[in-house]
PDB file of N, CA and C in Angstrom:
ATOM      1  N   UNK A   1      78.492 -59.364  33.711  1.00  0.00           N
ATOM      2  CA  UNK A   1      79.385 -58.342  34.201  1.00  0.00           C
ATOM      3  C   UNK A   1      80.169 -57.794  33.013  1.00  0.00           C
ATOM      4  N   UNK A   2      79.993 -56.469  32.854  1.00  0.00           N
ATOM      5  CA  UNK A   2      80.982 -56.343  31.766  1.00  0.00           C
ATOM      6  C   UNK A   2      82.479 -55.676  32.145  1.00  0.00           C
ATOM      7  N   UNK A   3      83.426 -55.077  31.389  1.00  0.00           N
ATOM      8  CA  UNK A   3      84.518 -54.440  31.544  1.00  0.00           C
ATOM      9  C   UNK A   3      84.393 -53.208  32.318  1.00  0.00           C
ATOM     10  N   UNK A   4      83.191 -52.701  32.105  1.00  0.00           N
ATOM     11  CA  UNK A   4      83.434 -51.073  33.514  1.00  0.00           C
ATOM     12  C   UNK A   4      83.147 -51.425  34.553  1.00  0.00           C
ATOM     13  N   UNK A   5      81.933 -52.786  34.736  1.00  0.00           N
ATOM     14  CA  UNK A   5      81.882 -53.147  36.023  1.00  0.00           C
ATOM     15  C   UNK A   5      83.216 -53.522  36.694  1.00  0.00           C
ATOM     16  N   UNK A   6      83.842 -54.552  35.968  1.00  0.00           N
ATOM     17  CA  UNK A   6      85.430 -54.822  37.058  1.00  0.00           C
ATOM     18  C   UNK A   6      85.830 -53.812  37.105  1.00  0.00           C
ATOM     19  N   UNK A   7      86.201 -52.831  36.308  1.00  0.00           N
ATOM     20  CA  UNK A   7      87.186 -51.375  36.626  1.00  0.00           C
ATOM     21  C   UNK A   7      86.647 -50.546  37.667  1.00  0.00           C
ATOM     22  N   UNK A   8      85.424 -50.353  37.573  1.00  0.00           N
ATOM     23  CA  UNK A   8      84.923 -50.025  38.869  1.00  0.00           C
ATOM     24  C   UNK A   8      85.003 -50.562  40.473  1.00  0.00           C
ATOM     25  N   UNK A   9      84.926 -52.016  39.958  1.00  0.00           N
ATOM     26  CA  UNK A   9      85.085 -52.578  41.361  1.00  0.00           C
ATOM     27  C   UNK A   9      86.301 -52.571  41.785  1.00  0.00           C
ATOM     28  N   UNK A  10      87.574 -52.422  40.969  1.00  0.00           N
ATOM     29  CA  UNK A  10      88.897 -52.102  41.238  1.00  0.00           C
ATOM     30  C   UNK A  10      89.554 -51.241  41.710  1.00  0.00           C
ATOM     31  N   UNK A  11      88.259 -49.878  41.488  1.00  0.00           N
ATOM     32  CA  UNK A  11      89.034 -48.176  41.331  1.00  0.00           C
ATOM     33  C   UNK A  11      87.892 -48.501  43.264  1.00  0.00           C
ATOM     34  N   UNK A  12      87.452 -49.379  43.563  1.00  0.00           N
ATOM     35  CA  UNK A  12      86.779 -48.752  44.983  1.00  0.00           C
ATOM     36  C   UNK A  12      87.381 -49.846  45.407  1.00  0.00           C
ATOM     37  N   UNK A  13      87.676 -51.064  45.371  1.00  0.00           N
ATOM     38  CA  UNK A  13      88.820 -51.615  46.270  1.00  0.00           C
ATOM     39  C   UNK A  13      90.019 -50.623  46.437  1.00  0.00           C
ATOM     40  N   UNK A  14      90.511 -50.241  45.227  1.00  0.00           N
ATOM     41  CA  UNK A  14      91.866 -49.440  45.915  1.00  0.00           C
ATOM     42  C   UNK A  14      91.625 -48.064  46.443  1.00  0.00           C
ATOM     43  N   UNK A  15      90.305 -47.411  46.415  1.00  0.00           N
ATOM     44  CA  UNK A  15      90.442 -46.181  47.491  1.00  0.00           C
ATOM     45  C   UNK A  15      90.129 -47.063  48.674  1.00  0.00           C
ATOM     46  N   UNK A  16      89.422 -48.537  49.059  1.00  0.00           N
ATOM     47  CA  UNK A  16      89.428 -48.636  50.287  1.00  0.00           C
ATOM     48  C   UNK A  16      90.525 -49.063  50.800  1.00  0.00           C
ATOM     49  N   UNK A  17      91.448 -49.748  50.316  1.00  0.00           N
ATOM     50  CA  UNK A  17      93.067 -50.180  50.706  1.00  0.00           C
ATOM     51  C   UNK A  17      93.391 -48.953  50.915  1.00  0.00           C
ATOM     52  N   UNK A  18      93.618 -47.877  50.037  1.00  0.00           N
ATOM     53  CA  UNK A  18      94.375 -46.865  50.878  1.00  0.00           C
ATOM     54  C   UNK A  18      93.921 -46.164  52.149  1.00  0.00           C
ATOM     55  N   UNK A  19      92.740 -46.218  52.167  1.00  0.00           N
ATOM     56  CA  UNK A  19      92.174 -45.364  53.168  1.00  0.00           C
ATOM     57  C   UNK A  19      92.736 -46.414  54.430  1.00  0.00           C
ATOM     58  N   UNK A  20      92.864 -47.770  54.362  1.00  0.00           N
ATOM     59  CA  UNK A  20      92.974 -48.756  55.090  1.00  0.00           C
ATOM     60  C   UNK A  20      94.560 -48.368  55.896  1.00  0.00           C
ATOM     61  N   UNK A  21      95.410 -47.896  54.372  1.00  0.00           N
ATOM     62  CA  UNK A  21      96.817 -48.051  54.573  1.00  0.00           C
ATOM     63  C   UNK A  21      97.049 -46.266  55.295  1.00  0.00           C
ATOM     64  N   UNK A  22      95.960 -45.459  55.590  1.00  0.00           N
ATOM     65  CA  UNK A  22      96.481 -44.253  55.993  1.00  0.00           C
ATOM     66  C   UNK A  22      96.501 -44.149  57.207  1.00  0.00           C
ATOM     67  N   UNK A  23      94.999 -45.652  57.406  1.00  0.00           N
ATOM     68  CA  UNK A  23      95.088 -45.593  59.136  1.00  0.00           C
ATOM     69  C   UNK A  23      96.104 -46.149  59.813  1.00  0.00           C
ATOM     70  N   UNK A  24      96.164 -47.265  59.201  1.00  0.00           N
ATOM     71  CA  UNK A  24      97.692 -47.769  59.258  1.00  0.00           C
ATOM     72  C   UNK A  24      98.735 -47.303  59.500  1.00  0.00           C
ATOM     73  N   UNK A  25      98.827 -46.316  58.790  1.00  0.00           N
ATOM     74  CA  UNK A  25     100.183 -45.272  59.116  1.00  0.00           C
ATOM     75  C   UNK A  25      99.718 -44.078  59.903  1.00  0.00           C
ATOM     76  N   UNK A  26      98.818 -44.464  60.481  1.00  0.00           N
ATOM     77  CA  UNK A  26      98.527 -43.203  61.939  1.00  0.00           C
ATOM     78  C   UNK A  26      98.774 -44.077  63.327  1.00  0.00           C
ATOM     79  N   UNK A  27      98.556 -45.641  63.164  1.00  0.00           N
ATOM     80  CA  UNK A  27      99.106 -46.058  64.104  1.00  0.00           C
ATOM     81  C   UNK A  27     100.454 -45.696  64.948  1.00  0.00           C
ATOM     82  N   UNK A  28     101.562 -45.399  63.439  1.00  0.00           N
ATOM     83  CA  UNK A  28     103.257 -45.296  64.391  1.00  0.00           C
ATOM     84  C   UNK A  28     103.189 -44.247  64.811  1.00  0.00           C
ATOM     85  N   UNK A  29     102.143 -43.181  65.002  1.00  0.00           N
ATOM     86  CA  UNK A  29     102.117 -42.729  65.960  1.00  0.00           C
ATOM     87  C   UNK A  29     101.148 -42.524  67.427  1.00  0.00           C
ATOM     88  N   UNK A  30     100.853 -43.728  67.688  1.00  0.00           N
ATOM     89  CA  UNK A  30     100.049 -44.073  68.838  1.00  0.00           C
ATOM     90  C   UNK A  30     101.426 -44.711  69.590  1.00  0.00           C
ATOM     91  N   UNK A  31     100.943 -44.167  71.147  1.00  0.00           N
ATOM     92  CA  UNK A  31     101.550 -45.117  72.395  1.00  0.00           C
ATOM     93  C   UNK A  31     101.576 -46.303  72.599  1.00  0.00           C
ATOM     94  N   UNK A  32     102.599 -46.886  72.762  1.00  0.00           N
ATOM     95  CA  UNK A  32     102.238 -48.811  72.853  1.00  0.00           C
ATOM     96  C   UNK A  32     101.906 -49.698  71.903  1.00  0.00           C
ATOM     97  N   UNK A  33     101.966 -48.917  70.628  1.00  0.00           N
ATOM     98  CA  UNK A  33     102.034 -49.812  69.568  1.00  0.00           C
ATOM     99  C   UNK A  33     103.574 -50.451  68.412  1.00  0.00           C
ATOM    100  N   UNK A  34     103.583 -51.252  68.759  1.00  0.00           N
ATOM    101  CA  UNK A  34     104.863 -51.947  67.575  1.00  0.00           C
ATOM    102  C   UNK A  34     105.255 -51.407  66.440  1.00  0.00           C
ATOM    103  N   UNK A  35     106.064 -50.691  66.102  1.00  0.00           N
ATOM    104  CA  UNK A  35     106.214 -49.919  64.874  1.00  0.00           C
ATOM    105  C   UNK A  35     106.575 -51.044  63.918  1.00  0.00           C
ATOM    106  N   UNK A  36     106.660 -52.509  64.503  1.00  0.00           N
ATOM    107  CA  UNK A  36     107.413 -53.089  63.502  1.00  0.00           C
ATOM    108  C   UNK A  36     106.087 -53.886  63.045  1.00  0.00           C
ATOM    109  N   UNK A  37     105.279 -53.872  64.189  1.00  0.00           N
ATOM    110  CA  UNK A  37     104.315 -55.108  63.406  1.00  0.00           C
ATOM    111  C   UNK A  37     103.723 -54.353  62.772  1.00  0.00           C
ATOM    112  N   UNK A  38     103.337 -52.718  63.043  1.00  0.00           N
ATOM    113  CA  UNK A  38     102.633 -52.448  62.104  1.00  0.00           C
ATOM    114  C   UNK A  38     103.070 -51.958  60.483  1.00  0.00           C
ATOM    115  N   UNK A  39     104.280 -51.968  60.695  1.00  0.00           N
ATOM    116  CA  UNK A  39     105.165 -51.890  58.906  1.00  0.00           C
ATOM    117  C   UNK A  39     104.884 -53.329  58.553  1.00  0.00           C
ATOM    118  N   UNK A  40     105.021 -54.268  59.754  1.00  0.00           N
ATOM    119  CA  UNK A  40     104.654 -55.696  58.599  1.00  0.00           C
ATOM    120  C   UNK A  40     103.402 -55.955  58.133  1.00  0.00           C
ATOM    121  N   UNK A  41     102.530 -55.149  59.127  1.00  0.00           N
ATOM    122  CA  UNK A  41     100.802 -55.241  58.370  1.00  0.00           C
ATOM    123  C   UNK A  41     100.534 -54.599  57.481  1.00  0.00           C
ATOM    124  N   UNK A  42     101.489 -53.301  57.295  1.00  0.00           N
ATOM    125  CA  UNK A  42     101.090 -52.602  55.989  1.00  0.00           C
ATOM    126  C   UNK A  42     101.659 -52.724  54.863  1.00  0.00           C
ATOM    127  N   UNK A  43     102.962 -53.559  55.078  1.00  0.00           N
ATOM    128  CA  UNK A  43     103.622 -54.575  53.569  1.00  0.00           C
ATOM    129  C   UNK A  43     102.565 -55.718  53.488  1.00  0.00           C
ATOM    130  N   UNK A  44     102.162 -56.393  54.086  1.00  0.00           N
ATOM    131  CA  UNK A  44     100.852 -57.514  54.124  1.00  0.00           C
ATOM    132  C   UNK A  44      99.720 -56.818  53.183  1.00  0.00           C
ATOM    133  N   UNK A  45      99.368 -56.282  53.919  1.00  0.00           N
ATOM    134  CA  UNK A  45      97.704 -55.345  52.864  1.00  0.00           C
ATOM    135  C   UNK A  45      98.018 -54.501  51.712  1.00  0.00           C
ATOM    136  N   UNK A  46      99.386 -54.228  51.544  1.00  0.00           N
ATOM    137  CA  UNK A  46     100.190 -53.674  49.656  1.00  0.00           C
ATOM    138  C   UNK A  46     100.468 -55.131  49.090  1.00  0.00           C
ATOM    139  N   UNK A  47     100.610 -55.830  49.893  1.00  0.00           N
ATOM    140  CA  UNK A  47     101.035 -57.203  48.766  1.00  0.00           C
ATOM    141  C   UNK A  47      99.566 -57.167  48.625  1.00  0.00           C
ATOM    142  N   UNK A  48      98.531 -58.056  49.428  1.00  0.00           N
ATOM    143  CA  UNK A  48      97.428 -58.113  49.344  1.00  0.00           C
ATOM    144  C   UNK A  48      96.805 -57.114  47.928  1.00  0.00           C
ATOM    145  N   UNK A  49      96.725 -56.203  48.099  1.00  0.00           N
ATOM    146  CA  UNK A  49      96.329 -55.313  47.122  1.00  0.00           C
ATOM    147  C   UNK A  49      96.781 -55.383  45.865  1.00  0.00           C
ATOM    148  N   UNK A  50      98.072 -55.823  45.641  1.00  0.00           N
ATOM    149  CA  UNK A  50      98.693 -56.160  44.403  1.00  0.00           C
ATOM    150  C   UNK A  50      98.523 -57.140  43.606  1.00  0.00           C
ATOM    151  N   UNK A  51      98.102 -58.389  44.562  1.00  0.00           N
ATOM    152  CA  UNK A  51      97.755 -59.603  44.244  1.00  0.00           C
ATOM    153  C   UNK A  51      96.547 -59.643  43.999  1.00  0.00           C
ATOM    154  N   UNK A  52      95.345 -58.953  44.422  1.00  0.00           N
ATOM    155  CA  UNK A  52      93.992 -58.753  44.125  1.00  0.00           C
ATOM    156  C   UNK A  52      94.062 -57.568  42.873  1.00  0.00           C
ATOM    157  N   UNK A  53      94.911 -56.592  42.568  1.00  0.00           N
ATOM    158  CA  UNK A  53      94.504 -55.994  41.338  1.00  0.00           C
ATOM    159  C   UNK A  53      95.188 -56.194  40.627  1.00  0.00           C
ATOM    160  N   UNK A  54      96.259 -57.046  40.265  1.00  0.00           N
ATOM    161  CA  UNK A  54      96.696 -57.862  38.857  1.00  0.00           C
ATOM    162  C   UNK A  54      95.418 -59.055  38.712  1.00  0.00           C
ATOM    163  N   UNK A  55      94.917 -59.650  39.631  1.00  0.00           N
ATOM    164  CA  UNK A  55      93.661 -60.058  39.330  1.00  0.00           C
ATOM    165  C   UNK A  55      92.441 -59.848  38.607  1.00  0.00           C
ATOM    166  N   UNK A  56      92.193 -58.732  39.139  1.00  0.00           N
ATOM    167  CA  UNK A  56      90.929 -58.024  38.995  1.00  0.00           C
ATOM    168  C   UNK A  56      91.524 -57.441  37.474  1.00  0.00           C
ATOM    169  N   UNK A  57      92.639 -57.224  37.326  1.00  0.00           N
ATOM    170  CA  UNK A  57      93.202 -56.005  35.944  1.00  0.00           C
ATOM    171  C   UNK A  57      93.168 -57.348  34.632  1.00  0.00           C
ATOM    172  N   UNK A  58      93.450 -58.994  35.309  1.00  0.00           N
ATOM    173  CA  UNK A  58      93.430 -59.735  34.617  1.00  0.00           C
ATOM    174  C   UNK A  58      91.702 -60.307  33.951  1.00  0.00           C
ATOM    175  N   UNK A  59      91.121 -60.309  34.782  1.00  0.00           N
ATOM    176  CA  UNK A  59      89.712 -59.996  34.690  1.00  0.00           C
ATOM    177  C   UNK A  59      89.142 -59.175  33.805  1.00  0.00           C
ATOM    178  N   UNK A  60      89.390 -57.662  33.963  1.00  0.00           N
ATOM    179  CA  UNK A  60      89.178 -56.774  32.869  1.00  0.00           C
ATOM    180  C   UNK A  60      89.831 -57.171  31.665  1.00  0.00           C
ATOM    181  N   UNK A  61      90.731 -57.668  31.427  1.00  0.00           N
ATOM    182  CA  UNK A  61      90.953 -57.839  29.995  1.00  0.00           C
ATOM    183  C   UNK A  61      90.384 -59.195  29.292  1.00  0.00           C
ATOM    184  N   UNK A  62      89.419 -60.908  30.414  1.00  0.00           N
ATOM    185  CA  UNK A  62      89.175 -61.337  29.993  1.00  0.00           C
ATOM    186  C   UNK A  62      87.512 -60.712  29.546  1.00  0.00           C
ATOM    187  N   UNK A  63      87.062 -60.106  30.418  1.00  0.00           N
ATOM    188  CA  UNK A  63      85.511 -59.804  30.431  1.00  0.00           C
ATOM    189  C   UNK A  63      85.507 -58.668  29.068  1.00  0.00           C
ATOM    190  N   UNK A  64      86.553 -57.718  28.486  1.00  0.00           N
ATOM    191  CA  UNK A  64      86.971 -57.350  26.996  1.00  0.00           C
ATOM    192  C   UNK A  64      86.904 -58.083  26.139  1.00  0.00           C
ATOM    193  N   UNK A  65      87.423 -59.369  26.229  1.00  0.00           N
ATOM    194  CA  UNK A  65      87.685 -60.113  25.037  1.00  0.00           C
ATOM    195  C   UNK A  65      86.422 -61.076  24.853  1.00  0.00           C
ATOM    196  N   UNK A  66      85.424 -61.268  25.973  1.00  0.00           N
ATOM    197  CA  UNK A  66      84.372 -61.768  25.501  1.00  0.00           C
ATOM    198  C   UNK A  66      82.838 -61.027  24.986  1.00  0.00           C
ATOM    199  N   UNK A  67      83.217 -59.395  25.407  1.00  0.00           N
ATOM    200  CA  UNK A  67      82.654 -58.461  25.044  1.00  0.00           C
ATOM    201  C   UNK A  67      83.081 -58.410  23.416  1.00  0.00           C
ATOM    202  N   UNK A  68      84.392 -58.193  23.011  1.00  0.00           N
ATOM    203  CA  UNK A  68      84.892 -57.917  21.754  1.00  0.00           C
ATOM    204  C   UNK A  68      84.319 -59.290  20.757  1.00  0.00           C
ATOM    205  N   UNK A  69      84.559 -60.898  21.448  1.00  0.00           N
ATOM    206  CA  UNK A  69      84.156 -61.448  20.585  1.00  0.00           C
ATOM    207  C   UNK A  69      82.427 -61.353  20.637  1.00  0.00           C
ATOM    208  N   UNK A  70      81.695 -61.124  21.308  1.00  0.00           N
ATOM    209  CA  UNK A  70      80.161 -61.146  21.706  1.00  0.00           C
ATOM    210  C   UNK A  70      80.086 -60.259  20.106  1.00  0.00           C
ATOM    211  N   UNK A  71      80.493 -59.262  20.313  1.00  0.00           N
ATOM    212  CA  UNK A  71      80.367 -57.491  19.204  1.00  0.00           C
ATOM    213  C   UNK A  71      80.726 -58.393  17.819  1.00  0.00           C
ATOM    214  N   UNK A  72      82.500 -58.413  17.794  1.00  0.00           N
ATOM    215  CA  UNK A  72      82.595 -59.225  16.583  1.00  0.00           C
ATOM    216  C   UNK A  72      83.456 -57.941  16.128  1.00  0.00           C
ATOM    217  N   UNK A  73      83.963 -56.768  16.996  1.00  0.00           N
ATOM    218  CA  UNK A  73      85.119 -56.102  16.590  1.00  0.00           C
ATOM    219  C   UNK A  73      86.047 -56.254  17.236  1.00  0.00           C
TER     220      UNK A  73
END
């Protein structure tokens, strides 16, 4: 795997979180739904997301440095 592969897999996790987080926020306006649970599901899936792309961002910089030492620049 090299370094564009994780960045890639990062840049399409986070268009699918957002797309996740827009439906999300079409819920508060549906009938009969909890405005509160659904603000707590959509602080849940932004933490989530944050915690998976300091990951993934930590990733890209190890899968660099074994690219850089592989090269030898």
């Amino acid at each position: 795997m090299t370094a564009f592969d994780v960045v890639e897999i990062l840049c399409e996790f986070s268009k699918a979180i957002r797309t996740g987080l827009i439906a999300l926020e079409g819920l508060h306006d549906m009938d009969g739904v909890d405005p509160a649970k659904v603000s707590a599901l959509t602080d849940s899936v932004r933490q989530a997301h944050a915690e998976a792309s300091g990951y993934l961002a930590s990733l890209i910089g190890a899968v660099a440095e074994r690219e850089t030492a592989a090269t030898g620049n």
